[in-house]
Protein backbone atom coordinates (compact mmCIF):
# COMPACT_ATOMS: atom_id res chain seq x y z
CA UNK A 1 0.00 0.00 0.00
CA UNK A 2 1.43 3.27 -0.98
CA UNK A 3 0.96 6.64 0.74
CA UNK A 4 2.28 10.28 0.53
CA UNK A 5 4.39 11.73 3.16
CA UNK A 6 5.87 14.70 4.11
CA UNK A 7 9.80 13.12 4.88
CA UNK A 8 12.96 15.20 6.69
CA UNK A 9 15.61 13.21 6.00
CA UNK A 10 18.10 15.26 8.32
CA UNK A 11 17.48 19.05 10.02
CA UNK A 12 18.69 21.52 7.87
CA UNK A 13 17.39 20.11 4.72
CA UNK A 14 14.44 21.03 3.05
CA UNK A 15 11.11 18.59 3.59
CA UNK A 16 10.18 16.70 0.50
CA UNK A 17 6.86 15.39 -0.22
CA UNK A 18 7.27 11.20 -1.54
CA UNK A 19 5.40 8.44 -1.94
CA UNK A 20 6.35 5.87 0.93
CA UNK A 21 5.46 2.21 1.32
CA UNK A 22 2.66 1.75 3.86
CA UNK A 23 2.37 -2.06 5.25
CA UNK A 24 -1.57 -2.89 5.61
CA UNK A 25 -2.87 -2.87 9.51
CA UNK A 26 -2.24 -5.99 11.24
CA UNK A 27 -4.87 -7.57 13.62
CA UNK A 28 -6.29 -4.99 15.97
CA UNK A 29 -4.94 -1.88 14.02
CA UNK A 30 -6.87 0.39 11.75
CA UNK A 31 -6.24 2.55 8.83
CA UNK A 32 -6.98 6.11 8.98
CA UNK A 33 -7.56 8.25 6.11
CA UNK A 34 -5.93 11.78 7.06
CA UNK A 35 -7.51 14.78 5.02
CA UNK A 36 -5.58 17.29 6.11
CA UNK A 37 -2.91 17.90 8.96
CA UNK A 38 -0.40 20.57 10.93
CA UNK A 39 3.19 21.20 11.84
CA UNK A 40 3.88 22.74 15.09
CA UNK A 41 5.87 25.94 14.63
CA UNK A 42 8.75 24.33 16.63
CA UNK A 43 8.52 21.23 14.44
CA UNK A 44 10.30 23.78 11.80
CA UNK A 45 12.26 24.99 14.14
CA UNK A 46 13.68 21.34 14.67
CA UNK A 47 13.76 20.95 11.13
CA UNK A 48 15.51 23.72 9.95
CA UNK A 49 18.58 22.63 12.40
CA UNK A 50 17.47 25.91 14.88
CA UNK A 51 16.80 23.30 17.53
CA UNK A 52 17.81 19.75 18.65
CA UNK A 53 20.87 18.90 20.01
CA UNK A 54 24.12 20.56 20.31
CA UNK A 55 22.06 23.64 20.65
């Protein structure tokens, strides 16, 4: 099953939107449709390298 994702592969580096791999639910999980999500302003913070450690 494939999905897209918003993906950081390291902080600093800009986010990239990809289609990822998404392994069906096993028993007792679900699958959730998301329609539409947010990033908490210190989530780019941590992604932009201002935050996280050895700062």
């Amino acid at each position: 099953m494939e999905m897209r994702a918003a993906v950081l592969r390291e902080p600093g580096r800009p986010v990239s939107t990809e289609t990822v791999m998404l392994a069906p639910p096993r028993r007792g999980e679900v699958l959730v449709r998301v329609v539409a999500a947010g990033v908490c302003h210190s989530d780019l913070h941590l992604a932009d390298g201002a935050l996280g450690p050895g700062r």
